[in-house]
N, C-alpha and C. Protein backbone atom coordinates (compact mmCIF):
# COMPACT_ATOMS: atom_id res chain seq x y z
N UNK A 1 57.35 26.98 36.98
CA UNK A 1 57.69 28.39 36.82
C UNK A 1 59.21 28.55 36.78
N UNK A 2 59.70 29.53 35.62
CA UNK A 2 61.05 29.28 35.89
C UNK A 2 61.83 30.83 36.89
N UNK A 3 62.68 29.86 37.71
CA UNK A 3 63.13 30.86 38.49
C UNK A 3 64.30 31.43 38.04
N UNK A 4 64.43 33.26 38.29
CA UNK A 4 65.50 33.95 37.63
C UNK A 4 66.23 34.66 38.79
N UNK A 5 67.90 34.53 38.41
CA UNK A 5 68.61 34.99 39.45
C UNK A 5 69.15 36.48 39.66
N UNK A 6 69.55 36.49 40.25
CA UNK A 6 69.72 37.85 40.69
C UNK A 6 71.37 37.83 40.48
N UNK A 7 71.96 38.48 39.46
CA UNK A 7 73.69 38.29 39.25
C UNK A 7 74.58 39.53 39.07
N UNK A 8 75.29 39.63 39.61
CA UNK A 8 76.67 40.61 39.31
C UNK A 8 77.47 40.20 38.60
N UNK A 9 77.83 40.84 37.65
CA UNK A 9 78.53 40.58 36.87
C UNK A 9 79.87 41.71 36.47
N UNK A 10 81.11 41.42 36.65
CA UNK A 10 82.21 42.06 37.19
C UNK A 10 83.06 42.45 35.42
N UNK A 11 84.04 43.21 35.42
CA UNK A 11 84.66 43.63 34.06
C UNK A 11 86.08 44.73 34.58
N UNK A 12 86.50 45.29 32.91
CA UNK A 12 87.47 46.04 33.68
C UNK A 12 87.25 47.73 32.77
N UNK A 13 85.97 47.46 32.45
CA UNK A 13 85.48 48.86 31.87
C UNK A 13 86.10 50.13 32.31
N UNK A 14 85.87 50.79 33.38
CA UNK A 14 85.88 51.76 33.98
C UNK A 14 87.82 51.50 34.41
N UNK A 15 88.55 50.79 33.93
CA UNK A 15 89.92 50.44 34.36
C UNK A 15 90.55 50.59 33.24
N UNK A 16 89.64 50.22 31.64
CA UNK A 16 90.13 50.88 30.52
C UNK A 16 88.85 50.97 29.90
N UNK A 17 88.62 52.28 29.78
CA UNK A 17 87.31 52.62 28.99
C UNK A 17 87.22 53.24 27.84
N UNK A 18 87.14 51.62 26.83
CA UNK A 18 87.29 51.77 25.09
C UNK A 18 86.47 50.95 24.96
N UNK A 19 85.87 51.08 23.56
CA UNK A 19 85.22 50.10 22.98
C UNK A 19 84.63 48.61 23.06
N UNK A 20 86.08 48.22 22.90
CA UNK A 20 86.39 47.20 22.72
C UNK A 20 86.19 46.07 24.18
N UNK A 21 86.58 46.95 25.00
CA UNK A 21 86.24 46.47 26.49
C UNK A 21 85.35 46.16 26.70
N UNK A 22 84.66 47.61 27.04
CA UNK A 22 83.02 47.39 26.89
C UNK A 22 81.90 46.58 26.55
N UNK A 23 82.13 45.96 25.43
CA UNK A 23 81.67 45.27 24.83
C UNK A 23 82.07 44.09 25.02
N UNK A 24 83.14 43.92 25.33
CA UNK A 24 83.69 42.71 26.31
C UNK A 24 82.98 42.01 27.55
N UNK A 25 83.03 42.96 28.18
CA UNK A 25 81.59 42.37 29.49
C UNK A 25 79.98 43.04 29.54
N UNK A 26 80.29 44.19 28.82
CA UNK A 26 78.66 43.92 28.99
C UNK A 26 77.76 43.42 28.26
N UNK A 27 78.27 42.33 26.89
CA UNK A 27 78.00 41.30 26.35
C UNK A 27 77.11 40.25 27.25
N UNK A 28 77.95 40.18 28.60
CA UNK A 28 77.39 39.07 29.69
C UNK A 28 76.38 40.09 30.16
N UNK A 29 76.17 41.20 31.04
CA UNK A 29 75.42 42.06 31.27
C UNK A 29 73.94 42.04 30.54
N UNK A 30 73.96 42.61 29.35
CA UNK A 30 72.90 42.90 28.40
C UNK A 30 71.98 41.13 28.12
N UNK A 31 73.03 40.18 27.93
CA UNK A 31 72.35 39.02 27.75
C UNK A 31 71.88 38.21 28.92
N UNK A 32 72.07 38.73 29.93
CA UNK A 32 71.69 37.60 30.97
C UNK A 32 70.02 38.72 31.10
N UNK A 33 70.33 40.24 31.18
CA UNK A 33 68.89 40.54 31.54
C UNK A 33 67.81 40.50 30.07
N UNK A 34 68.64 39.83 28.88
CA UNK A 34 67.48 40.00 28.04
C UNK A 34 66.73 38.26 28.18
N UNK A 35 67.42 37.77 28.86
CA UNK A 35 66.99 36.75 29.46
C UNK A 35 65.82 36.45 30.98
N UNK A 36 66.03 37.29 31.56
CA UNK A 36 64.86 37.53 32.82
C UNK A 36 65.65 37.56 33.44
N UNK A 37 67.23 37.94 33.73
CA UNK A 37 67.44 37.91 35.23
C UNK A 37 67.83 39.28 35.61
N UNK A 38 68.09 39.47 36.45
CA UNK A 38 67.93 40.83 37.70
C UNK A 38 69.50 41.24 37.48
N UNK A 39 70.34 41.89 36.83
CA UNK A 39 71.53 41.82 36.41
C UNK A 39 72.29 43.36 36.73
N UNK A 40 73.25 43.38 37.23
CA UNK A 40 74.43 44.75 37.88
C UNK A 40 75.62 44.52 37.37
N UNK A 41 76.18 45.88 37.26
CA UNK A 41 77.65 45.46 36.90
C UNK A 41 78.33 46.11 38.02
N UNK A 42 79.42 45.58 38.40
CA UNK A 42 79.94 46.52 39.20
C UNK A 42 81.73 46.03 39.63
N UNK A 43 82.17 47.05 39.26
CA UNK A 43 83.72 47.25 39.28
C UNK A 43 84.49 48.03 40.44
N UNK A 44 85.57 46.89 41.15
CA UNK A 44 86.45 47.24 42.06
C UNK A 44 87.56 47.05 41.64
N UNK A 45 88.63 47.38 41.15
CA UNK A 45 90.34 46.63 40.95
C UNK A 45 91.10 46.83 41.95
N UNK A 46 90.59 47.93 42.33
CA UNK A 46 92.22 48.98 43.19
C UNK A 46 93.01 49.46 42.69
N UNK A 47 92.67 49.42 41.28
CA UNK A 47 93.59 49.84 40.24
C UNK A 47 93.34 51.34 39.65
N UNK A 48 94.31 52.41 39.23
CA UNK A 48 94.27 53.87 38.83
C UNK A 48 93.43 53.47 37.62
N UNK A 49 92.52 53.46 36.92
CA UNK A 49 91.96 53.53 35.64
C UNK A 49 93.14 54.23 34.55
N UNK A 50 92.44 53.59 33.19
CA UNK A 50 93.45 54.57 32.60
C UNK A 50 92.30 55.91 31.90
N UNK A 51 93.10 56.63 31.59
CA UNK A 51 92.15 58.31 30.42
C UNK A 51 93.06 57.96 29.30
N UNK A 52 91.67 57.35 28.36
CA UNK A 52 92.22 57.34 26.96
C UNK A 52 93.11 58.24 26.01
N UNK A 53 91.77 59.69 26.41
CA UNK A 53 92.06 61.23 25.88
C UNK A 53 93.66 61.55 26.45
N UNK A 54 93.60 61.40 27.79
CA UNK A 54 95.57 61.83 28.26
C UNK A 54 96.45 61.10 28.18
N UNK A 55 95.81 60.02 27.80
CA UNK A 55 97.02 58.53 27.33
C UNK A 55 97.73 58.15 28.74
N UNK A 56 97.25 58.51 29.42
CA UNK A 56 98.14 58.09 31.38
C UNK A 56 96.61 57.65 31.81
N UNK A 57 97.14 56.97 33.25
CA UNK A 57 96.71 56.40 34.15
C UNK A 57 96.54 57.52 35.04
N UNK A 58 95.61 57.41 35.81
CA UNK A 58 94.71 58.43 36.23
C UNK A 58 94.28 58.24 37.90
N UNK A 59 94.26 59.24 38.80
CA UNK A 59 93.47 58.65 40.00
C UNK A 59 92.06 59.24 40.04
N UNK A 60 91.63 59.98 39.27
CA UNK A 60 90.53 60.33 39.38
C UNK A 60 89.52 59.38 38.23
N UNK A 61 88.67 58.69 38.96
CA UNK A 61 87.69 58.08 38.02
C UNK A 61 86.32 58.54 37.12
N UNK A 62 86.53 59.84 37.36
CA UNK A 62 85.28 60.68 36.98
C UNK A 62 85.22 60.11 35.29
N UNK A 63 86.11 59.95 34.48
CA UNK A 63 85.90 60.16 33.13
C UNK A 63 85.23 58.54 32.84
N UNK A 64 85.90 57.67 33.49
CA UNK A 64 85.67 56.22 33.91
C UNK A 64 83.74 56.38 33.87
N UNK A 65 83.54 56.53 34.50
CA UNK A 65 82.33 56.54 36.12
C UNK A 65 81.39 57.27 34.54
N UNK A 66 81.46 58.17 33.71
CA UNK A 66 80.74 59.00 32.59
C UNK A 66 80.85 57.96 31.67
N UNK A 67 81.98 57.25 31.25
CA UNK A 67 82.04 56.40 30.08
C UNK A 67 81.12 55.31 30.02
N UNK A 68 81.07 54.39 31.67
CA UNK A 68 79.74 53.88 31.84
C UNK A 68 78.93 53.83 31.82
N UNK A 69 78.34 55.49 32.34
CA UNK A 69 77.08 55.71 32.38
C UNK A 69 76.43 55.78 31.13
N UNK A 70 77.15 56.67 29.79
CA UNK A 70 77.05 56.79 28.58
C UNK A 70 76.95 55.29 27.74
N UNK A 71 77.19 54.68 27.78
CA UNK A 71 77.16 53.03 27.32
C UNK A 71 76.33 52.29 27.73
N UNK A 72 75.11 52.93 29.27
CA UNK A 72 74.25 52.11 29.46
C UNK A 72 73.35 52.85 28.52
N UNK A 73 73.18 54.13 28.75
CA UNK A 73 72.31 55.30 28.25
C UNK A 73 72.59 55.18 26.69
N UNK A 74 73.46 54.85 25.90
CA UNK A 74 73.11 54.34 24.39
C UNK A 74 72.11 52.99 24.37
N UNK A 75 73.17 51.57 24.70
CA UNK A 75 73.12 50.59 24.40
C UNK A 75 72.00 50.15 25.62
N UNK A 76 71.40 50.08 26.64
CA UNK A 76 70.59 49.40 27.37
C UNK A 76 70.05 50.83 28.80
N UNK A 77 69.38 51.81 28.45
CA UNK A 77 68.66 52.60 29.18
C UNK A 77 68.18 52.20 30.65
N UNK A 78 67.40 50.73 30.37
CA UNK A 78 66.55 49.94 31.50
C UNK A 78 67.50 49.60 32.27
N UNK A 79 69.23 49.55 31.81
CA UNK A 79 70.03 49.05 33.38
C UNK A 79 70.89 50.43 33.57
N UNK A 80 70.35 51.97 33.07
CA UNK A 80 70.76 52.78 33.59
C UNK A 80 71.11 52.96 35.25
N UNK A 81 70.63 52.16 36.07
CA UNK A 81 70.97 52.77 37.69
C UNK A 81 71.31 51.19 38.22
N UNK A 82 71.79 50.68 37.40
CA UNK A 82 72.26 49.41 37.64
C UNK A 82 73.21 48.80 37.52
N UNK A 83 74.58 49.56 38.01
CA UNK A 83 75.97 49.85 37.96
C UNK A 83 76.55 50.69 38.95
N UNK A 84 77.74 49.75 39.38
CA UNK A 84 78.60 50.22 40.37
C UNK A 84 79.88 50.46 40.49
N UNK A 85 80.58 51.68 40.33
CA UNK A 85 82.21 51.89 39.92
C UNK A 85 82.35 52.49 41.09
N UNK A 86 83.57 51.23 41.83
CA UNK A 86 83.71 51.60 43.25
C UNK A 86 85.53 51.63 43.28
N UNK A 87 85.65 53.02 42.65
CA UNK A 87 86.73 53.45 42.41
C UNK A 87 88.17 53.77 43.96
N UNK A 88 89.01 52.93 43.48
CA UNK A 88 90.60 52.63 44.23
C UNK A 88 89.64 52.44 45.86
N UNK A 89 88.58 51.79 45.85
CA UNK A 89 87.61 50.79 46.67
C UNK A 89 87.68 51.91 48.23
N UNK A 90 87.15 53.34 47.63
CA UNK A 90 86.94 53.92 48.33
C UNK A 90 85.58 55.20 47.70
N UNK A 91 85.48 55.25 46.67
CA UNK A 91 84.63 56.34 45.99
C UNK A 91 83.42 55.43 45.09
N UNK A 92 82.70 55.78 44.84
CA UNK A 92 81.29 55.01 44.33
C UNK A 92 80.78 56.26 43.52
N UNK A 93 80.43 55.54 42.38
CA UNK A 93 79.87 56.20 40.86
C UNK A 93 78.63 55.26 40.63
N UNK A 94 78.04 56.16 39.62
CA UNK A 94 76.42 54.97 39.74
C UNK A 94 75.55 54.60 40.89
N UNK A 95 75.29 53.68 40.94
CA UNK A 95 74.17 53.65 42.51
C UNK A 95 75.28 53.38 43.83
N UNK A 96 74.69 54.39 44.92
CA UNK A 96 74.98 54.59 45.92
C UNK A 96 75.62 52.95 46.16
N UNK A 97 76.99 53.10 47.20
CA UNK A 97 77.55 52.09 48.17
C UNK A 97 76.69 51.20 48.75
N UNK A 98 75.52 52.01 50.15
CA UNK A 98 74.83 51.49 50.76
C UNK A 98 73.76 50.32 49.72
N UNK A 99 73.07 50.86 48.74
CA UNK A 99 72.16 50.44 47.52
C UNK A 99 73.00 48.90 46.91
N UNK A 100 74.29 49.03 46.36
CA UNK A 100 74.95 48.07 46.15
C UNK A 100 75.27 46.89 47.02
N UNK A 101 75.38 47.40 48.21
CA UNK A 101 75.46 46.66 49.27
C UNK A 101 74.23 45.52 49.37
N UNK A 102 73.48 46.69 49.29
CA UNK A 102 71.90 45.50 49.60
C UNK A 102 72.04 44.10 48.27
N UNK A 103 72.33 44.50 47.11
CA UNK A 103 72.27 43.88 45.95
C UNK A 103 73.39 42.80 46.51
N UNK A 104 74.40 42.88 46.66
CA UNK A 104 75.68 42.06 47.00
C UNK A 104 75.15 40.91 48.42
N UNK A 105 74.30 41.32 49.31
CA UNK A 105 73.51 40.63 50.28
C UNK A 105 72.66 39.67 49.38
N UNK A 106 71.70 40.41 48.73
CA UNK A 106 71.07 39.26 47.49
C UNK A 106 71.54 38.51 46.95
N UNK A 107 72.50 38.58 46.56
CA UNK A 107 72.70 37.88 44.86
C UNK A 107 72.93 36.71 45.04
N UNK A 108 72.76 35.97 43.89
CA UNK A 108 72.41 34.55 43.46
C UNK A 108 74.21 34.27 42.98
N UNK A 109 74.76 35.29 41.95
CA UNK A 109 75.45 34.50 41.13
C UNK A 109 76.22 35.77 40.89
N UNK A 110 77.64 36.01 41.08
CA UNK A 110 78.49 36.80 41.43
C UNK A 110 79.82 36.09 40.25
N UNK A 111 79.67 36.86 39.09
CA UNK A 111 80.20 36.37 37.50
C UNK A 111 81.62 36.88 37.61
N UNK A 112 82.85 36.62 38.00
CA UNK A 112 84.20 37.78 37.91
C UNK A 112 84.68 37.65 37.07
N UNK A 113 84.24 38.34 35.43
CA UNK A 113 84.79 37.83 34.36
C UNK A 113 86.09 38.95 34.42
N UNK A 114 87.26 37.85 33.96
CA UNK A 114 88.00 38.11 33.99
C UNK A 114 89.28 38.20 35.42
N UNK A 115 88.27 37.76 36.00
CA UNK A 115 89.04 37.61 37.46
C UNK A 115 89.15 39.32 38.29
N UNK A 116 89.54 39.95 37.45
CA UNK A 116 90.33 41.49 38.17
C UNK A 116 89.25 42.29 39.30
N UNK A 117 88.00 41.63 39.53
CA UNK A 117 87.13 42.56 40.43
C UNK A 117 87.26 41.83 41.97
N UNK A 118 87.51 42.58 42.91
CA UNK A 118 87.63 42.53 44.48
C UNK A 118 86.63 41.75 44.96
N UNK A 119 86.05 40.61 45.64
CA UNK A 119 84.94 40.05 45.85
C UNK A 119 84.55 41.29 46.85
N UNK A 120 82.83 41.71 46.77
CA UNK A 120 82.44 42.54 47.63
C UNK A 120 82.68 42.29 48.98
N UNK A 121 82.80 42.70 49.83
CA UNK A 121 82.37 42.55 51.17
C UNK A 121 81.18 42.18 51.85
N UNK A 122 80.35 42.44 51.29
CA UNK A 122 78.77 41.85 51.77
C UNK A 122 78.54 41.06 50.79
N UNK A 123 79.19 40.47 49.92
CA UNK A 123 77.74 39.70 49.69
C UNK A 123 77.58 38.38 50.23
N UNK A 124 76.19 37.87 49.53
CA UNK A 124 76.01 36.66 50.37
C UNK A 124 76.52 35.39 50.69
N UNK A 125 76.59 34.81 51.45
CA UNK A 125 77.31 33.30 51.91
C UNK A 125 76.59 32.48 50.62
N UNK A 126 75.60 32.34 50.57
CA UNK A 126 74.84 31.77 49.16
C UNK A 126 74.95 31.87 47.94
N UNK A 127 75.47 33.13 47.97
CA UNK A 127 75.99 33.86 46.16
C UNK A 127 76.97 32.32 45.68
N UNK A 128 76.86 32.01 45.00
CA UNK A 128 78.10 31.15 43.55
C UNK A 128 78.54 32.11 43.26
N UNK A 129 80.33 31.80 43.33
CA UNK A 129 81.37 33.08 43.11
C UNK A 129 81.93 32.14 42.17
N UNK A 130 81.92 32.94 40.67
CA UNK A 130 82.16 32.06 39.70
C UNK A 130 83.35 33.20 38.79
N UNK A 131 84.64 32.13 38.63
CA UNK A 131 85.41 33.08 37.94
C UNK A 131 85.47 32.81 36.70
N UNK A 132 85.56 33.78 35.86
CA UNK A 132 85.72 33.49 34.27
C UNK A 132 87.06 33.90 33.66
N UNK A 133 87.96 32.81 33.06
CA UNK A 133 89.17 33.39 32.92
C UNK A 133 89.23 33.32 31.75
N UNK A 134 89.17 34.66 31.10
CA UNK A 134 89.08 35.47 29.60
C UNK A 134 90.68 35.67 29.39
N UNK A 135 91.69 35.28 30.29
CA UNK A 135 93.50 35.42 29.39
C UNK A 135 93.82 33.63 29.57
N UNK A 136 93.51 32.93 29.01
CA UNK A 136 94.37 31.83 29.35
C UNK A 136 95.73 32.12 29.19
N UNK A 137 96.49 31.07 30.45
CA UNK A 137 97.74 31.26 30.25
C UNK A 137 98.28 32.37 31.64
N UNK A 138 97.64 33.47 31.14
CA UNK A 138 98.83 35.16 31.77
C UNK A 138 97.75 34.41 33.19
N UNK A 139 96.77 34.32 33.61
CA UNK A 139 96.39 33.86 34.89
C UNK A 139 96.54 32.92 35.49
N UNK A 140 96.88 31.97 34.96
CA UNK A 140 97.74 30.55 35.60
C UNK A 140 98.88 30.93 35.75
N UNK A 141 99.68 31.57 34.85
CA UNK A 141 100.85 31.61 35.09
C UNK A 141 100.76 33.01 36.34
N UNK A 142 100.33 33.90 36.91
CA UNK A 142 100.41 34.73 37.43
C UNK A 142 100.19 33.83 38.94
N UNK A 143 99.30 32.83 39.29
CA UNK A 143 98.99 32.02 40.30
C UNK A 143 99.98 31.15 40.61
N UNK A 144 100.75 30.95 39.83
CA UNK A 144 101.58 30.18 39.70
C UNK A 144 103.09 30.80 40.28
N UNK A 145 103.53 31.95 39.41
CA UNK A 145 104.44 32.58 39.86
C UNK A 145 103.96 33.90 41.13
N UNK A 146 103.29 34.52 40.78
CA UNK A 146 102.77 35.01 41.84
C UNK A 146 104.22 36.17 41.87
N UNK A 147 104.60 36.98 40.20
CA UNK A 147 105.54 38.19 40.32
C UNK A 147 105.03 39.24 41.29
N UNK A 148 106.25 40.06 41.46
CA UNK A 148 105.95 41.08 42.26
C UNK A 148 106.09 42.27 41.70
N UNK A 149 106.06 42.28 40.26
CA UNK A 149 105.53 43.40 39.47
C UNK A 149 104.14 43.42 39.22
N UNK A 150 103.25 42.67 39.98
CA UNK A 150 101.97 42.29 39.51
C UNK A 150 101.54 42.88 40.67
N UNK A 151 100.46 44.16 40.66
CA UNK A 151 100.03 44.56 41.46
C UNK A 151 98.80 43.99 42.95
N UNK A 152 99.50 44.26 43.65
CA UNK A 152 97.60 43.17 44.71
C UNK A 152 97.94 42.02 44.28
N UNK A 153 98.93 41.59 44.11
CA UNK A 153 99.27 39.88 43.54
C UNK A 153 99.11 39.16 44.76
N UNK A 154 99.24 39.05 46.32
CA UNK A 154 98.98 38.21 46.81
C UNK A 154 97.11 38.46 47.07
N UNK A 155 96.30 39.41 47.05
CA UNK A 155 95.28 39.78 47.41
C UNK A 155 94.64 39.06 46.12
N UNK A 156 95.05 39.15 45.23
CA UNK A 156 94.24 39.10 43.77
C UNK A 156 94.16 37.37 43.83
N UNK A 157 95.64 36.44 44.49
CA UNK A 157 95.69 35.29 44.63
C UNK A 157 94.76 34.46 44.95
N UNK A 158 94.64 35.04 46.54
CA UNK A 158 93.72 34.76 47.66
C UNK A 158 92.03 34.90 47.01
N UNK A 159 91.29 35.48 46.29
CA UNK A 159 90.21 36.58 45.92
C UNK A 159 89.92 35.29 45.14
N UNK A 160 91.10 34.55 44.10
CA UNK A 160 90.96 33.91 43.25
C UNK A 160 90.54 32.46 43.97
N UNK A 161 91.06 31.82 44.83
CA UNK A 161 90.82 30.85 45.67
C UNK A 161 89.43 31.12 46.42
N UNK A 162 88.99 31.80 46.37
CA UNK A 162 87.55 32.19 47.27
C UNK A 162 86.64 32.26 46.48
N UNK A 163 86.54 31.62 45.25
CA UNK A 163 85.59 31.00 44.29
C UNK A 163 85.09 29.96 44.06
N UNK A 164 84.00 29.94 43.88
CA UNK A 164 83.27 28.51 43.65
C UNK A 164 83.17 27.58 42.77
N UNK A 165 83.78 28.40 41.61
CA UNK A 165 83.71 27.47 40.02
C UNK A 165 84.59 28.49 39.18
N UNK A 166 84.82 27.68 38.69
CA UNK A 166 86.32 28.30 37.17
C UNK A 166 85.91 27.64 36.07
N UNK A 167 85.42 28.47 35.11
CA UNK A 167 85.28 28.75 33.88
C UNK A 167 86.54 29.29 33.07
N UNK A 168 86.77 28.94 31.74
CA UNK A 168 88.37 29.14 31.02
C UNK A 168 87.90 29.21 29.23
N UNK A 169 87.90 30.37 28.82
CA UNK A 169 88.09 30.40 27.38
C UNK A 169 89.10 29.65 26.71
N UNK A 170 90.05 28.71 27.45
CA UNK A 170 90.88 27.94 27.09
C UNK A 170 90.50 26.41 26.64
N UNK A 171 89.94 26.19 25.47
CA UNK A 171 88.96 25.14 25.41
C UNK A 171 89.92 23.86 25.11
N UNK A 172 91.02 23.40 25.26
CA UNK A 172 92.17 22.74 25.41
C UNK A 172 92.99 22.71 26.37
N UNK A 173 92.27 23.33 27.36
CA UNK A 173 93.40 23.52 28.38
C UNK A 173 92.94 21.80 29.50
N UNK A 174 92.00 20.85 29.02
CA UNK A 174 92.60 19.62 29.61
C UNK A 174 93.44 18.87 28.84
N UNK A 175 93.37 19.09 27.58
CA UNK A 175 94.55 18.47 26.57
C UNK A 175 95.51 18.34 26.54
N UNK A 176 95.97 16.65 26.50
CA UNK A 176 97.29 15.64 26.89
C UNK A 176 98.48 17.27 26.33
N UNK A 177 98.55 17.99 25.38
CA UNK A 177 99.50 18.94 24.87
C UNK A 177 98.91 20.22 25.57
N UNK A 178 98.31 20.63 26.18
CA UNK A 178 98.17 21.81 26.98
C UNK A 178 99.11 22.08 28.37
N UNK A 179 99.59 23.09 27.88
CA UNK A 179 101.17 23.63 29.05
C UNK A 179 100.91 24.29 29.64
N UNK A 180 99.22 24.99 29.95
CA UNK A 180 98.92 25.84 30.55
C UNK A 180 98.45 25.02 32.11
N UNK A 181 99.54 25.60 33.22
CA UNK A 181 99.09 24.91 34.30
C UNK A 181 97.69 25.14 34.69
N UNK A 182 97.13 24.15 35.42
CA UNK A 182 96.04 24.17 36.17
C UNK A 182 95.82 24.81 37.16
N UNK A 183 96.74 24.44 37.78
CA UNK A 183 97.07 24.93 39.74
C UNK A 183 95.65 24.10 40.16
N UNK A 184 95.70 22.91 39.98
CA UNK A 184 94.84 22.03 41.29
C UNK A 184 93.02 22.66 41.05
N UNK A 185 93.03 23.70 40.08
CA UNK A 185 91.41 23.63 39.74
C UNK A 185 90.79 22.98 38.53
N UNK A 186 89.62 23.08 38.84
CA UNK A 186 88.43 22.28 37.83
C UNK A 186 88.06 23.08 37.28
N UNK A 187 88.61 23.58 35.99
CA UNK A 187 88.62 24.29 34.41
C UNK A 187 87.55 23.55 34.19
N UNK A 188 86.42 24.59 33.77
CA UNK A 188 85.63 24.34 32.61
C UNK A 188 85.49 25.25 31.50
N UNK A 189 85.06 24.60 29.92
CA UNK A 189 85.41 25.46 29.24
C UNK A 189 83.79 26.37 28.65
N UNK A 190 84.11 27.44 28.78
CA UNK A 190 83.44 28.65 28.09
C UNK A 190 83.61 29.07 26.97
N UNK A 191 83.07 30.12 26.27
CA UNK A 191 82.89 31.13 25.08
C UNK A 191 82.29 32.38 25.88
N UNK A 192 82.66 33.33 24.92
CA UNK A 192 82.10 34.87 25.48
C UNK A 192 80.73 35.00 24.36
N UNK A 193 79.67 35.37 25.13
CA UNK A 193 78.34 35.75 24.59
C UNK A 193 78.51 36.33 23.64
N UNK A 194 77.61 36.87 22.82
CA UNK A 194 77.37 37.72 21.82
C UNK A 194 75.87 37.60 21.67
N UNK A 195 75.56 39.72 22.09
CA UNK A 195 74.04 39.96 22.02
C UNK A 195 74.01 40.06 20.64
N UNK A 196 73.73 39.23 19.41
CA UNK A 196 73.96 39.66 17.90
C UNK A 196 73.25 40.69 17.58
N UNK A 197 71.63 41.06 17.92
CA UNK A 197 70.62 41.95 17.98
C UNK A 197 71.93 43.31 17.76
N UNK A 198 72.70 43.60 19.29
CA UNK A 198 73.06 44.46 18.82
C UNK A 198 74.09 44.78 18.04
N UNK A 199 74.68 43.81 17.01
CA UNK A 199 75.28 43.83 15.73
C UNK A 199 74.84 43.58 14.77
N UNK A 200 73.19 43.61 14.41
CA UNK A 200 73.20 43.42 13.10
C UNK A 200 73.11 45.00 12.13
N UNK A 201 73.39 46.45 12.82
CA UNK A 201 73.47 47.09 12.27
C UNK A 201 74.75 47.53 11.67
N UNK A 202 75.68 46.57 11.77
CA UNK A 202 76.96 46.24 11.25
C UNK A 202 76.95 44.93 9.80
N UNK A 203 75.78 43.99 10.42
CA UNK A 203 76.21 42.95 9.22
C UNK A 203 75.09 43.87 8.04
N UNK A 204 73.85 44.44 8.24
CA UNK A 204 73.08 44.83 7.52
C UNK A 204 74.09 46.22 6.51
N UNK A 205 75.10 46.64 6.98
CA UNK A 205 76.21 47.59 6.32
C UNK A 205 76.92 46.94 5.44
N UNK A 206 77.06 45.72 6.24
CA UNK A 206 78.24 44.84 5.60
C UNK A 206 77.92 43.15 4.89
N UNK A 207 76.83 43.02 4.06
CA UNK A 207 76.11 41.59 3.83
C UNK A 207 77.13 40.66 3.75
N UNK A 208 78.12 40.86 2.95
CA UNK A 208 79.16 40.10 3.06
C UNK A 208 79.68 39.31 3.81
N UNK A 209 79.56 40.18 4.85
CA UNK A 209 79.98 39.37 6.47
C UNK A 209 79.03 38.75 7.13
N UNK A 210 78.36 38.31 6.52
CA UNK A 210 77.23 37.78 7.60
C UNK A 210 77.46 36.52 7.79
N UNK A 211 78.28 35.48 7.11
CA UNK A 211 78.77 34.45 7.66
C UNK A 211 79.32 34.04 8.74
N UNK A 212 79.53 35.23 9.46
CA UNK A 212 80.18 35.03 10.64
C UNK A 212 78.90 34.49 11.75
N UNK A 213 77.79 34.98 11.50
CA UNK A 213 76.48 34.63 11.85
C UNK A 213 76.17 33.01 12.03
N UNK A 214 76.28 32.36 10.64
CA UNK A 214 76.09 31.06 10.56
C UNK A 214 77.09 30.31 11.36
């Protein structure tokens, strides 16, 4: 029988909420549950979000916290209450704190793509805290130098060391010519998913492009 895990999976949606983001992590989201597993998203930075519409950075996450909800409610309905925007890690959008909590006690497999999400506070000693580093380069070098224009830079440091496995879209980064430091971890290399299902009402517009397929 095959067994399916129970995973969080982290992004910076609700920190900039466009398109392009979006679709950035909940790529991992949508494909792990069209797969059988038990799948949440849920976002902490500590960071002001930005408002597209006012072009500034924002402390109120309300427009954030709607942009989500609207993107489950198009693109995946069934993980409507299965999201957590736990805004400047004091306010909660989507399912209740306490509710998340329980999930973060569960979980199997705790995904921080992109590094920028706060490890929860509860979750489990058992969870695999697995980071996915989607900038090669700007995150080594940030571990490395550790500026102090870089916000939560020693917190974000530490957060980063309290992981279990490192994953790197940097698929050269063990290569004799790769300048991108390591810092003493075990890089492995990744690709970012793609649910194609929900692009073929783009290649079916566009036949032309469908090579990108093959």
């Amino acid at each position: 029988m095959k067994s399916y895990l129970r995973i969080i999976v982290t992004g910076l949606i609700a920190q900039y909420p466009l398109g392009g983001v979006a679709w950035d992590y909940l790529q991992y989201v949508l494909g792990l549950a069209r797969l059988g597993h038990d799948v949440f998203y849920y976002e902490d930075t500590w960071n002001w979000p930005y408002h597209p519409l006012q072009k500034k950075f924002t402390e109120d996450g309300s427009y954030s916290a709607e942009y989500i909800k609207n993107f489950f409610q198009q693109y995946a309905p069934d993980l409507i209450d299965r999201w957590h925007y736990f805004h400047l890690h004091k306010t909660s959008f989507g399912m209740g704190r306490e509710k998340f909590n329980e999930v973060a006690r569960t979980a199997d497999l705790f995904l921080n793509v992109s590094g920028a999400c706060i490890l929860p506070e509860n979750l489990s000693p058992k969870c695999i805290k697995v980071f996915i580093d989607t900038d090669p380069g700007y995150n080594q070098i940030i571990l490395s130098e550790r500026p102090l224009w870089s916000e939560n830079v020693e917190q974000w440091c530490e957060g980063v060391e309290a992981h279990d496995r490192y994953f790197s879209y940097a698929e050269n980064i063990h290569g004799a010519d790769c300048l991108v430091p390591r810092m003493g971890l075990e890089w492995r290399t990744t690709r970012m998913p793609v649910v194609l299902e929900l692009w073929s009402p783009f290649f079916r517009q566009n036949p032309h492009r469908s090579s990108f397929l093959k």
